[in-house]
Protein backbone atom coordinates (compact mmCIF):
# COMPACT_ATOMS: atom_id res chain seq x y z
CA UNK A 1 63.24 64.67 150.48
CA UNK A 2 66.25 62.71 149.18
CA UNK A 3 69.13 64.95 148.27
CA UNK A 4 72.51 62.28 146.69
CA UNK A 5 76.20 63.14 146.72
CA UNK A 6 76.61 64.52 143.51
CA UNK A 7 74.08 67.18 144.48
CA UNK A 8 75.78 67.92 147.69
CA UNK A 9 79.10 68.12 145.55
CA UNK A 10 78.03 70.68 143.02
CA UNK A 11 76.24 72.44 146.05
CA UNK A 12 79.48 72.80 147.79
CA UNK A 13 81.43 73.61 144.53
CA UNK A 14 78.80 76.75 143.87
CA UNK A 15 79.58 77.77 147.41
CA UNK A 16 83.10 77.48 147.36
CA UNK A 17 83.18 79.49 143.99
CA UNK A 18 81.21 81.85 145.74
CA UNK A 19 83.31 82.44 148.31
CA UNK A 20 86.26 82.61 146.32
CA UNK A 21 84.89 85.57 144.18
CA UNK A 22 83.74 87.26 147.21
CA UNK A 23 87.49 86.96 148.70
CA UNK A 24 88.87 87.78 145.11
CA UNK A 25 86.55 91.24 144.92
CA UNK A 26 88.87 92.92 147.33
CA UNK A 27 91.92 92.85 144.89
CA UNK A 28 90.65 95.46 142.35
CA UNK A 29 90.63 98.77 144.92
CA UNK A 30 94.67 97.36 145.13
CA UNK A 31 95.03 97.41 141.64
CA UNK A 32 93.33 100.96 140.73
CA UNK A 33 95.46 103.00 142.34
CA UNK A 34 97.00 105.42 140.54
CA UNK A 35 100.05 107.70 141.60
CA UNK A 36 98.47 110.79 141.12
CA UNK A 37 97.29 112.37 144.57
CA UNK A 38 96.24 108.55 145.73
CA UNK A 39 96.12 108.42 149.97
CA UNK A 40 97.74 105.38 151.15
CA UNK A 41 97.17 104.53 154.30
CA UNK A 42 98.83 101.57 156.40
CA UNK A 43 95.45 99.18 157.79
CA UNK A 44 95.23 95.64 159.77
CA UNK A 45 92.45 94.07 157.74
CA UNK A 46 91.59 95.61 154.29
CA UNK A 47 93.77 96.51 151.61
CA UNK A 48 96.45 99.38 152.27
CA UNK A 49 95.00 101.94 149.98
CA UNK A 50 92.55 104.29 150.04
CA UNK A 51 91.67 107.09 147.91
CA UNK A 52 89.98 109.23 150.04
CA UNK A 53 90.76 112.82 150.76
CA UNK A 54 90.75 112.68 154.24
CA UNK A 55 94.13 111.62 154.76
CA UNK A 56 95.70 112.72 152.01
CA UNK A 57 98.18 115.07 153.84
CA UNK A 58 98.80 112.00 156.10
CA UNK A 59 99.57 110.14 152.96
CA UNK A 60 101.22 113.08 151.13
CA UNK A 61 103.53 113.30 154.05
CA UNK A 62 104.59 109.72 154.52
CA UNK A 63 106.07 109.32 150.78
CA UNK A 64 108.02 112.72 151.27
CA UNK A 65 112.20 112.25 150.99
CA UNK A 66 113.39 112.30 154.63
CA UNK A 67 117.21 112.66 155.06
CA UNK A 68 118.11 111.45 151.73
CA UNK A 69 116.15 108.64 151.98
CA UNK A 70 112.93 107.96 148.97
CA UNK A 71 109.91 106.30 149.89
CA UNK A 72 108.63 103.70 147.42
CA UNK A 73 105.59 101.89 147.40
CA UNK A 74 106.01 98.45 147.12
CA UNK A 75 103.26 95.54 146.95
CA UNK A 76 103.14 91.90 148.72
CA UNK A 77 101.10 89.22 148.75
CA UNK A 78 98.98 89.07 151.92
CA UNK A 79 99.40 86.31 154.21
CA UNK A 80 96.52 83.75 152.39
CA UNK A 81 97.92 84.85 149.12
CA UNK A 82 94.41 86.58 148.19
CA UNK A 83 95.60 89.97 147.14
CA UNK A 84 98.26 92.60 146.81
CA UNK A 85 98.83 95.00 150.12
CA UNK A 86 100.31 97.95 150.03
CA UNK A 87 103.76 98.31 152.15
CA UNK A 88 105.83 101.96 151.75
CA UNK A 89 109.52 101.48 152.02
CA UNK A 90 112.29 103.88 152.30
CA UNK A 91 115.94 103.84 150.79
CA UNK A 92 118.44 106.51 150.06
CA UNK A 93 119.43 106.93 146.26
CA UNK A 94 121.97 104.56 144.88
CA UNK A 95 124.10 106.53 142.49
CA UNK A 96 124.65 103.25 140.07
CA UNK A 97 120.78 102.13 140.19
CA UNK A 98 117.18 103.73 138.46
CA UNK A 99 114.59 104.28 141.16
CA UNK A 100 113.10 101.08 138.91
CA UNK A 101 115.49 98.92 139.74
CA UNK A 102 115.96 99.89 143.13
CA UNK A 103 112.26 99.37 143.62
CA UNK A 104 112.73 95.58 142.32
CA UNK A 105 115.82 95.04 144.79
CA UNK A 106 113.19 96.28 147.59
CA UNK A 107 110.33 93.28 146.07
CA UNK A 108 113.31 90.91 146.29
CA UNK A 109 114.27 91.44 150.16
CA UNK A 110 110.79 91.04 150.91
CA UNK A 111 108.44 92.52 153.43
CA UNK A 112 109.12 93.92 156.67
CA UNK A 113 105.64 93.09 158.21
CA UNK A 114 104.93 89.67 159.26
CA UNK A 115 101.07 89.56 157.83
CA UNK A 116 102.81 89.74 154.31
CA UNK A 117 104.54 87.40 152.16
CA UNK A 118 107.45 87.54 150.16
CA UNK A 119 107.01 88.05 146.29
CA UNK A 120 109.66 85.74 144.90
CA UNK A 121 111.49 82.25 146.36
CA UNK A 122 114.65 82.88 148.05
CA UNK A 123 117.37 82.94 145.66
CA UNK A 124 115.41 84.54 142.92
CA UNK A 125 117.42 87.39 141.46
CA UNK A 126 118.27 89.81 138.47
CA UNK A 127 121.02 89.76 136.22
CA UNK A 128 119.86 92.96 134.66
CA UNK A 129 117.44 95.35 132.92
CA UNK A 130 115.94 97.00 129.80
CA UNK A 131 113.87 99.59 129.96
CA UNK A 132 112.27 101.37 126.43
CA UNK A 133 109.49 103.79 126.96
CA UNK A 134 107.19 102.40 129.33
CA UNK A 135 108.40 98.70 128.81
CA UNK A 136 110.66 97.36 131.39
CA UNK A 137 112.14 93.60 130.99
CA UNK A 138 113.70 91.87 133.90
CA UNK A 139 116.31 89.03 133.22
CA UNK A 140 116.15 86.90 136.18
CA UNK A 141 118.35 83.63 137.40
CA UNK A 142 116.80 80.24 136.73
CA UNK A 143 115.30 79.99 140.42
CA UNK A 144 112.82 81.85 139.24
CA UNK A 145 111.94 79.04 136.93
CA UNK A 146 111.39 76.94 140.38
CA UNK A 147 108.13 78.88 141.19
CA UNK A 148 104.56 77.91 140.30
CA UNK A 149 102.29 79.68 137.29
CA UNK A 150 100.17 81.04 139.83
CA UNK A 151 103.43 82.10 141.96
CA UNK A 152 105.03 84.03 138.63
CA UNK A 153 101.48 85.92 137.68
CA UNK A 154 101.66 87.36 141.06
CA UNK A 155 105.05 88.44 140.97
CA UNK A 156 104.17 90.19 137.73
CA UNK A 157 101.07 91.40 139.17
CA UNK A 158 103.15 92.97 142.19
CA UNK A 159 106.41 93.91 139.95
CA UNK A 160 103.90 95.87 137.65
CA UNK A 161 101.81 97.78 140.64
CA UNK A 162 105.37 98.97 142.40
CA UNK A 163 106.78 99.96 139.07
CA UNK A 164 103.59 101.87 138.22
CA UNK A 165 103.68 103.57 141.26
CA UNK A 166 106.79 105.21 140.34
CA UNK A 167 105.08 106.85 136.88
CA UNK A 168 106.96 105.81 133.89
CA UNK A 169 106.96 101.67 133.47
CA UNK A 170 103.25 100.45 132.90
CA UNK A 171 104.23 97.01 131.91
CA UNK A 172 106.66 94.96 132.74
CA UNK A 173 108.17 91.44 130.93
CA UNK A 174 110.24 88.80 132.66
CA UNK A 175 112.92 86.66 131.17
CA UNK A 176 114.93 83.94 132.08
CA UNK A 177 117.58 81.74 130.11
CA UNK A 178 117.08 84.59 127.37
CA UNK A 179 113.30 83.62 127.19
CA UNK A 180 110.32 85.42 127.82
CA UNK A 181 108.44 83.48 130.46
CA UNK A 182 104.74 83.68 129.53
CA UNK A 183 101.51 82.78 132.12
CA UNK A 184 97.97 83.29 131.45
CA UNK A 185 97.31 85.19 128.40
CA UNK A 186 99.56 88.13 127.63
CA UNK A 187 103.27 87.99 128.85
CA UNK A 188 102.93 92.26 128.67
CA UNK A 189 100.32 93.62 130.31
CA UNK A 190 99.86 96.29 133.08
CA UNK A 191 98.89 95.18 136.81
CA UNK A 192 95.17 95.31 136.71
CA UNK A 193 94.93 93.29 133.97
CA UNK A 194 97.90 90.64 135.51
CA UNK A 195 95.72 90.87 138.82
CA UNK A 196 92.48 89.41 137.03
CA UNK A 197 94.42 86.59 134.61
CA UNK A 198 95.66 85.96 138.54
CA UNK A 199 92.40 85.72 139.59
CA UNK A 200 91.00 83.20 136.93
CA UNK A 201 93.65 81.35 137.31
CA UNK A 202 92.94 81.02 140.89
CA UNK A 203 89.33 79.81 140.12
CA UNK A 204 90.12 77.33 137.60
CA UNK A 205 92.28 76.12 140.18
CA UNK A 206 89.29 76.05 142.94
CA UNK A 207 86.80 74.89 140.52
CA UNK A 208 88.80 71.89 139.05
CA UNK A 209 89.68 71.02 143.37
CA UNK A 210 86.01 70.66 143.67
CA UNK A 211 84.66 68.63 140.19
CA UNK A 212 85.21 65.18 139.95
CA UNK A 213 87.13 63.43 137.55
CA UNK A 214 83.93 61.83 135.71
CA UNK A 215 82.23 65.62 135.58
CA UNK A 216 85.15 67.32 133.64
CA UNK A 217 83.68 67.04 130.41
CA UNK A 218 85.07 70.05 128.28
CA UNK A 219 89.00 70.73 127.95
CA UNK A 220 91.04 73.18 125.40
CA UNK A 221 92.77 71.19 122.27
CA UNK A 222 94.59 72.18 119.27
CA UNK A 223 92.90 71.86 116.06
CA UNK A 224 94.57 72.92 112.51
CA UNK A 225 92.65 74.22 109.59
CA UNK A 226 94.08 75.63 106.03
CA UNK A 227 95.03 79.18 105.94
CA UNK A 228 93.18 81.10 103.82
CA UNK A 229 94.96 80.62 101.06
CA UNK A 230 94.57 77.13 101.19
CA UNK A 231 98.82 76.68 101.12
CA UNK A 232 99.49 75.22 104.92
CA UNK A 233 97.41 73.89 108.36
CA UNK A 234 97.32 76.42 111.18
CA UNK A 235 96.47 75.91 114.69
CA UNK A 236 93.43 77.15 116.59
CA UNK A 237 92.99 76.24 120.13
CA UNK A 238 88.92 75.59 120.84
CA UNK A 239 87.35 74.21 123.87
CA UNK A 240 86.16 70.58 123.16
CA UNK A 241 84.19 68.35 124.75
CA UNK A 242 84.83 64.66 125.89
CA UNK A 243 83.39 61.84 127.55
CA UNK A 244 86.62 59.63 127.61
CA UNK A 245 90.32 61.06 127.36
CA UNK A 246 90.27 58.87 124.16
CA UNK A 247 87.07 60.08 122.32
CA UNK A 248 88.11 60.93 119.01
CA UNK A 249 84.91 61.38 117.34
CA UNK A 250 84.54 64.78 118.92
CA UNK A 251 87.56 66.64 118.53
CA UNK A 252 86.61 65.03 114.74
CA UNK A 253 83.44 66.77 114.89
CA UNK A 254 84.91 70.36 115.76
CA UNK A 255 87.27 69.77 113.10
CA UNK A 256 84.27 69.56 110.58
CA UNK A 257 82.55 72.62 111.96
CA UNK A 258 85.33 74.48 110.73
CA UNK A 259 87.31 77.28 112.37
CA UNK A 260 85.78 80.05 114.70
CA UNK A 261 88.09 82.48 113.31
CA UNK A 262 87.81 82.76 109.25
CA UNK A 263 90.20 86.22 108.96
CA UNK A 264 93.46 83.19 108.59
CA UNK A 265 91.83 80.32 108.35
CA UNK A 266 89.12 77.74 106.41
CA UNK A 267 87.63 74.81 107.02
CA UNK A 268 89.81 71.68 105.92
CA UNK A 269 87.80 68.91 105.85
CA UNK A 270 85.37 68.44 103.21
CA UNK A 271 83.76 64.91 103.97
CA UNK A 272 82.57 63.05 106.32
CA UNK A 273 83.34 59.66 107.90
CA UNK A 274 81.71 56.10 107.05
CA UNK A 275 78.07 56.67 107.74
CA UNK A 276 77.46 54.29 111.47
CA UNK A 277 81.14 53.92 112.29
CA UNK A 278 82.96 55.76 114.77
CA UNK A 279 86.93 56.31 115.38
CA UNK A 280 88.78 53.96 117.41
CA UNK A 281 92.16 54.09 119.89
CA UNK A 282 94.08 51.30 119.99
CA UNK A 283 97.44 51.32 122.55
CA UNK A 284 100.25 49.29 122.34
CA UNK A 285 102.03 47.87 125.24
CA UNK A 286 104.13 51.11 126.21
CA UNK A 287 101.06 53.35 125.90
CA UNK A 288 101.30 54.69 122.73
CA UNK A 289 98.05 54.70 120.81
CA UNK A 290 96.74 54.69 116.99
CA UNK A 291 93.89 56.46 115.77
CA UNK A 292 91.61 54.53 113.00
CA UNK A 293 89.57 57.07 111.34
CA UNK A 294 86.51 55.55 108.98
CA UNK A 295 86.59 57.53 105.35
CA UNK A 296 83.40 57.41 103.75
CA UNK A 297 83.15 55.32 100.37
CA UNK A 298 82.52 58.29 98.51
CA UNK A 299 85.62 60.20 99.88
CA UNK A 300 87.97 57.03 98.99
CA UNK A 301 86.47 56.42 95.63
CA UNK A 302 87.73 60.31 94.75
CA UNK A 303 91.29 58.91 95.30
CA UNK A 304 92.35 59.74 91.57
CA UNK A 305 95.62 61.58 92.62
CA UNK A 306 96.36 63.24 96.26
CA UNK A 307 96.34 66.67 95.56
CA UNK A 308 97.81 69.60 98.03
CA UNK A 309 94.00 70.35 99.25
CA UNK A 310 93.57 66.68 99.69
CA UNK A 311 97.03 66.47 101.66
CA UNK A 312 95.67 69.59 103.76
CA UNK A 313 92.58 67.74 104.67
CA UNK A 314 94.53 64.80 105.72
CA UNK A 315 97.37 66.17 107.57
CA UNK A 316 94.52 68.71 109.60
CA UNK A 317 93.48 65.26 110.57
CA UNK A 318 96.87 63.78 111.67
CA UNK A 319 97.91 66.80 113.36
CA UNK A 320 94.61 67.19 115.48
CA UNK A 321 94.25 63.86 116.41
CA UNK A 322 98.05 63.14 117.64
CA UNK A 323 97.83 66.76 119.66
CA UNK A 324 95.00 66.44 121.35
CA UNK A 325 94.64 62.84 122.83
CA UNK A 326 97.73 61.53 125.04
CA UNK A 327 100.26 59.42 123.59
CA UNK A 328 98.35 59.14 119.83
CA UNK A 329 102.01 59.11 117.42
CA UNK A 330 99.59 58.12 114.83
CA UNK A 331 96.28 57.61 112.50
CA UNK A 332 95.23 54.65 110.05
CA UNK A 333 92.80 55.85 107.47
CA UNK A 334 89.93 52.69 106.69
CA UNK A 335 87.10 51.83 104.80
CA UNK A 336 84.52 48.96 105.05
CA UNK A 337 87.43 47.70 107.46
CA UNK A 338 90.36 48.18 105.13
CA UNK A 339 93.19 50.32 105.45
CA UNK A 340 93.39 52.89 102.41
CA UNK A 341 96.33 53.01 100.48
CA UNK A 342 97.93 56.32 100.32
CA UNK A 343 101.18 55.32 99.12
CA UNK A 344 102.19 59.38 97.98
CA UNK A 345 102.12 59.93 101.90
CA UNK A 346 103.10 56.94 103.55
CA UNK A 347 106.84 57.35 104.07
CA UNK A 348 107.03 54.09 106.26
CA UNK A 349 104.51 51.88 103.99
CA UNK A 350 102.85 50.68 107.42
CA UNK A 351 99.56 52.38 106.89
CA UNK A 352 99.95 54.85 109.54
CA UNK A 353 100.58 58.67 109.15
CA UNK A 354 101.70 60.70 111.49
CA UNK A 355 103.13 64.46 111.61
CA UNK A 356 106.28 63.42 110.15
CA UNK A 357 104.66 63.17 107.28
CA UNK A 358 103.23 66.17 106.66
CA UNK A 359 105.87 68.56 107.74
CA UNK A 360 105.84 70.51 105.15
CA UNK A 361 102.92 71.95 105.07
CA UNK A 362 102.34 73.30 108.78
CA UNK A 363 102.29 76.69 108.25
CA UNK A 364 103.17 79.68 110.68
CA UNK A 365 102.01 83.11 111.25
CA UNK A 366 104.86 85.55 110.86
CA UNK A 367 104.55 88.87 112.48
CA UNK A 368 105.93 92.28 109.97
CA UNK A 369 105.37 95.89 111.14
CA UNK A 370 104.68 98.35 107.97
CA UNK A 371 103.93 101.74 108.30
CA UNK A 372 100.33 103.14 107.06
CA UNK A 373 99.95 105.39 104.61
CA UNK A 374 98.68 108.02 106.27
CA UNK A 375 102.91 107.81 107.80
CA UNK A 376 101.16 107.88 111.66
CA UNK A 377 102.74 104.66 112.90
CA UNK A 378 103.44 100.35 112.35
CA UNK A 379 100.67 98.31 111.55
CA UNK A 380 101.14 94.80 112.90
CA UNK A 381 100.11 92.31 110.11
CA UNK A 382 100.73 88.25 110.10
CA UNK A 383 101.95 86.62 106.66
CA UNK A 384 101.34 82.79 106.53
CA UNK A 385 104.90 80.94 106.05
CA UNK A 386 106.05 77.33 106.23
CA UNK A 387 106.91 76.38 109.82
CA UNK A 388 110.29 75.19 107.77
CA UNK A 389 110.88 78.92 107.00
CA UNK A 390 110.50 80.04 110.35
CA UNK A 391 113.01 80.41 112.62
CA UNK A 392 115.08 81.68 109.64
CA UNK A 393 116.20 85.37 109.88
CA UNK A 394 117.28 85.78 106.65
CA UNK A 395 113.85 84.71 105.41
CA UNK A 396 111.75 86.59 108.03
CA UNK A 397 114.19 89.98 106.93
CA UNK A 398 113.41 89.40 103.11
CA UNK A 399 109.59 89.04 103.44
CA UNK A 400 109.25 92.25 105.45
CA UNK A 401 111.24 93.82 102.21
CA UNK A 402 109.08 92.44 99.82
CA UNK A 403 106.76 95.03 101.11
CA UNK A 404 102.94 94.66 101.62
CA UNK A 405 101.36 92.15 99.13
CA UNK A 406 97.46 90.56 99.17
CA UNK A 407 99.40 86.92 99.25
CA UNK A 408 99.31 85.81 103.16
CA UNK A 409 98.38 88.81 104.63
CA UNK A 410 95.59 90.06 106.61
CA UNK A 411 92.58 92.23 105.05
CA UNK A 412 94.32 95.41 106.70
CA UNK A 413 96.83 95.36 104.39
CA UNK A 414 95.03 97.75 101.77
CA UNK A 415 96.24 100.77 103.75
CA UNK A 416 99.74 99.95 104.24
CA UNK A 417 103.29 100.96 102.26
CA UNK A 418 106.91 100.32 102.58
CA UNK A 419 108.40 103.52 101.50
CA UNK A 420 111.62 102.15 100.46
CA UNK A 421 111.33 99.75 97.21
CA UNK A 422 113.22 96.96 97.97
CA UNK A 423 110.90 94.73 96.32
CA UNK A 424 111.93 95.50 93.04
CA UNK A 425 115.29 95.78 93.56
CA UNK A 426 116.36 93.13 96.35
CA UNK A 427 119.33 94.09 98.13
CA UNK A 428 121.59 91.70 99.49
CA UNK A 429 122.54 91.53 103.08
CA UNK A 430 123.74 89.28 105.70
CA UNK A 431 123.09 88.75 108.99
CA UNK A 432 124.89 87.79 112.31
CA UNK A 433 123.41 87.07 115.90
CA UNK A 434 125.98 88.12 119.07
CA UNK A 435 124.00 87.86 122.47
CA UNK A 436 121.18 89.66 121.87
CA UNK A 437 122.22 91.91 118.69
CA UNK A 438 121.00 91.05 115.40
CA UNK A 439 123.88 92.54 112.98
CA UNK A 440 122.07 93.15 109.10
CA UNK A 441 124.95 93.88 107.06
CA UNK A 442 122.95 95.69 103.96
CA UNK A 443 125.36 95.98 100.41
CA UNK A 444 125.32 99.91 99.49
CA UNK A 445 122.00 99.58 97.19
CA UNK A 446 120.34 99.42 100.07
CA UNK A 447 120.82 102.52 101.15
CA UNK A 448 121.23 104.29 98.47
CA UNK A 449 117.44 103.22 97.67
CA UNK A 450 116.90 105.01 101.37
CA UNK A 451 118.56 108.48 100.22
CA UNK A 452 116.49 108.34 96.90
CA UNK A 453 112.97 107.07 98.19
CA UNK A 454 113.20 108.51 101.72
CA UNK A 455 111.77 112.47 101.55
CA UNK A 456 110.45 112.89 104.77
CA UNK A 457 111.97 112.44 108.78
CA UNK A 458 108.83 110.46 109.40
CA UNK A 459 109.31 107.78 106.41
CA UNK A 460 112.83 107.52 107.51
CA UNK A 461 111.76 106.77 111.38
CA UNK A 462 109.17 104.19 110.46
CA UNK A 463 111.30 102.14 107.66
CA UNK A 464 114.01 101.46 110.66
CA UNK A 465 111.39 101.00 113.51
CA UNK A 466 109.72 98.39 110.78
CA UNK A 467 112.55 96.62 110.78
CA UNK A 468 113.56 96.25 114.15
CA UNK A 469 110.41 95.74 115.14
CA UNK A 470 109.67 93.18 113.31
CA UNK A 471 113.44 91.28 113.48
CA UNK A 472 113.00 91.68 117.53
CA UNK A 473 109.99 89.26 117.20
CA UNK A 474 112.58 86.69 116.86
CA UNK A 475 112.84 85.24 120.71
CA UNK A 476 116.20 85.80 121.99
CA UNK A 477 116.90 89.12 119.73
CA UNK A 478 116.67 92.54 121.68
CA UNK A 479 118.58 95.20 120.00
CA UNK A 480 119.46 95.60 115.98
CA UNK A 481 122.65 97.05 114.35
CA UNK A 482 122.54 98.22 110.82
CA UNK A 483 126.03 97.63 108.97
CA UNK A 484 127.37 98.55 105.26
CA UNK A 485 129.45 96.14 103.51
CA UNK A 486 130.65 95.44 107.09
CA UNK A 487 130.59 98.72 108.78
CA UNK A 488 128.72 100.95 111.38
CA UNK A 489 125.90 103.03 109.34
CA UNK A 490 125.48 106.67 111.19
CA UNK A 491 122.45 107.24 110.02
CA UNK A 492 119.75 106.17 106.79
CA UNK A 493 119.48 110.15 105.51
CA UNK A 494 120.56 112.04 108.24
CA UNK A 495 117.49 111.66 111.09
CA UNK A 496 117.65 108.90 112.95
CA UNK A 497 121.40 107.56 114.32
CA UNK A 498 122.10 104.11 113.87
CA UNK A 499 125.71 103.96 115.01
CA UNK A 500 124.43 102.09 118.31
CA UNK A 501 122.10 99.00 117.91
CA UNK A 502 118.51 99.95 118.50
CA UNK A 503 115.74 98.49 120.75
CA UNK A 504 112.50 97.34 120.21
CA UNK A 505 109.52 100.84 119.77
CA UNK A 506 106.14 99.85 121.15
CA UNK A 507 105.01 103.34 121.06
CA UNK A 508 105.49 103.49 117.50
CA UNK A 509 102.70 100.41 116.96
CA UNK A 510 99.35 101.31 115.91
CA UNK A 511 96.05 99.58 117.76
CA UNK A 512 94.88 97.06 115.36
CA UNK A 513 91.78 99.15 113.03
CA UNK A 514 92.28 102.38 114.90
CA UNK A 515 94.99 104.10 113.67
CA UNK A 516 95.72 105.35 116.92
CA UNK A 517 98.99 104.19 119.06
């Protein structure tokens, strides 16, 4: 029987993914525990909780205050790095600190057992804390910035876990240089579901240790499509496959197969290339490369006059190709071997079109919180804007006023309101950023539209949660202060104070199609 290498390979790569999930398994009894009667129990060789009744008094009495002193449960990283153990730790109250945060100081000394491993790098540490419901965020130095993906997601994982232990945080959010620092997934989720984006990302790891180069054949690249409206290009992220870091002609072909999710988005190109020819990369002597895409005769002969779906189709083109393939700045439409003139695009006159000339129409997805009609909670909805438009709070402030509207929204729209109708009547406003305070300085129409329109405590709750919800979307903003014609507002109609800037309400935010928070 002849058996050759790349057999043996994959044989050894099925093993050693094998093994991996086997040693991964064990992480999940860690992660369930909950703080509600749960035993934990101190072992050598499996993971340090059980839930068991047998030794519950045993457990029962180890987390018991003795002489002042609190026990808190705190989670490490075994000594291979394979899962989260269990250690108990006890310190006496500090006056000036949350049990929270005194946890967190515990995760940042670091065990006391040699079999475990600290959570963070030496130097790691926190400049301070929010804490909103059962959110916490944690505003650490730039060391933490030092560690490795796989490092941060199991600091969350462990952060999360000890926190949870304690009964009110269930997720947690870390920050550094006033930025929320994002592996895996979801930057906000609670520990089991940090443990298993831990775990996958441990067996993509193993998995691409073991393939060779030449057997990598799929990766994950950024196409754009039109928005549903057909007014800008929007990015979807799809798994592609290659044979050559430079194949073109498939990350062409999922472009033509059109998005895989049609709630935003629609297919953009409508043709197909020159029938027999294929794309080509060509590098210059630094390493930068051009694309040269083949349009069909057909396509080019339609050339009457570039219109803004024709300019869609295009730039969906330019903006997949130069994201996706290393170094590409930018692509030459031909035909039969010619370059086609599209003098309405090409800036430069070269030929060549890259993102700078399209620009304008990359479109964004802008996040607004309305309430429902039914007055239960926010419904998160995305309205399609020009990337331009952004970053601009002024803009982002006057679309959420404009109220709900079929134009750029999702389909869930139909059973949303804005109680307050600001879209008739505009009011002007400015707006100010200090630290992490957003300052909208409303003129008096705007509340006097609040005192008329507002009739219940509920409408007048959800119209300020709507807005700082959805101005605390902006990355960097935290808190929002309302202001009239330059001064502290006490209150909207007499409910809710405002005379201290507000934080972000995640309990107020309905699940997507539920209705339920």
């Amino acid at each position: 029987m002849r058996v050759n290498k790349r057999t043996i390979r994959r044989t050894g790569l099925i093993l050693a993914v094998l093994m991996c999930c086997m040693s991964l398994s064990g992480c999940y009894s860690v992660m369930g525990t909950s703080n509600s009667g749960s035993t934990i129990v101190q072992q050598e060789s499996a993971p340090y909780v059980d839930t068991g009744e047998a030794d519950s008094a045993v457990a029962e009495d180890a987390i018991q205050e003795d002489d002042g002193e609190r026990a808190y449960v705190l989670y490490f990283p075994n000594e291979d790095y394979t899962r989260l153990t269990v250690e108990v730790a006890y310190k006496a109250a500090d006056e000036g600190k949350s049990r929270e945060e005194t946890a967190i100081d515990l995760l940042l000394a670091g065990p006391s057992s040699d079999d475990l491993r600290p959570v963070f790098d030496e130097g790691v540490k926190v400049t301070r804390y929010e804490q909103s419901l059962d959110l916490m965020n944690i505003y650490f130095t730039t060391d933490l910035l030092n560690m490795s993906d796989e490092d941060i997601l199991r600091a969350q994982a462990a952060v999360a876990n000890t926190l949870t232990e304690l009964g009110e945080v269930k997720r947690v959010a870390f920050f550094c240089e006033g930025r929320l620092i994002k592996v895996g997934n979801q930057p906000l989720m609670p520990g089991q579901a940090i443990q298993e984006e831990l775990d996958a990302y441990i067996m993509r790891k193993l998995i691409d240790q073991f393939m060779l180069p030449e057997e990598i054949t799929q990766r994950e690249v950024v196409l754009y499509f039109t928005d549903a409206n057909k007014r800008y290009m929007l990015p979807e992220t799809r798994t592609v496959r290659f044979t050559s870091d430079d194949d073109a002609d498939y990350i062409l072909d999922a472009l033509f197969r059109g998005p895989s999710s049609t709630e935003y988005l629609s297919a953009s190109v409508s043709f197909k290339l020159e029938e027999g020819q294929k794309t080509a990369v060509s590098r210059d002597s630094r390493g930068y490369a051009t694309v040269e895409v083949p349009l069909s005769q057909d396509y080019v002969t339609d050339f009457a006059e570039f219109d803004k779906q024709r300019t869609l189709e295009l730039g969906a083109i330019v903006y997949s190709l130069t994201g996706s393939i290393d170094q590409v700045r930018d692509v030459k439409f031909i035909c039969n071997g010619e370059r086609v003139l599209m003098d309405e695009l090409d800036v430069n006159g070269d030929g060549r079109l890259s993102r700078l000339d399209f620009l304008d129409y990359v479109g964004n997805r802008l996040v607004l919180y309305y309430p429902d009609k039914q007055m239960t909670g926010l419904q998160k909805i995305q309205r399609i804007i020009s990337c331009n438009s952004y970053h601009d709070i002024d803009m982002r402030l006057q679309e959420l006023l404009k109220g709900p509207s079929k134009i750029g929204i999702s389909s869930s729209e139909g059973n949303l309101t804005w109680p307050v109708d600001t879209a008739a009547q505009m009011p002007g406003f400015t707006t100010k950023v200090e630290e992490d305070i957003l300052y909208i300085d409303f003129d008096s129409s705007f509340y006097n539209l609040c005192v008329n329109s507002l009739t219940q405590q509920q409408e007048e709750y959800l119209t300020v949660y709507a807005i700082v919800n959805t101005m605390t979307e902006v990355t960097g903003i935290r808190r929002v202060a309302f202001l009239r014609d330059g001064q502290p507002v006490e209150t909207l109609k007499g409910n809710i104070r405002l005379s201290e800037p507000l934080m972000r309400n995640p309990g107020v935010i309905l699940n997507s199609g539920t209705g339920e928070r």
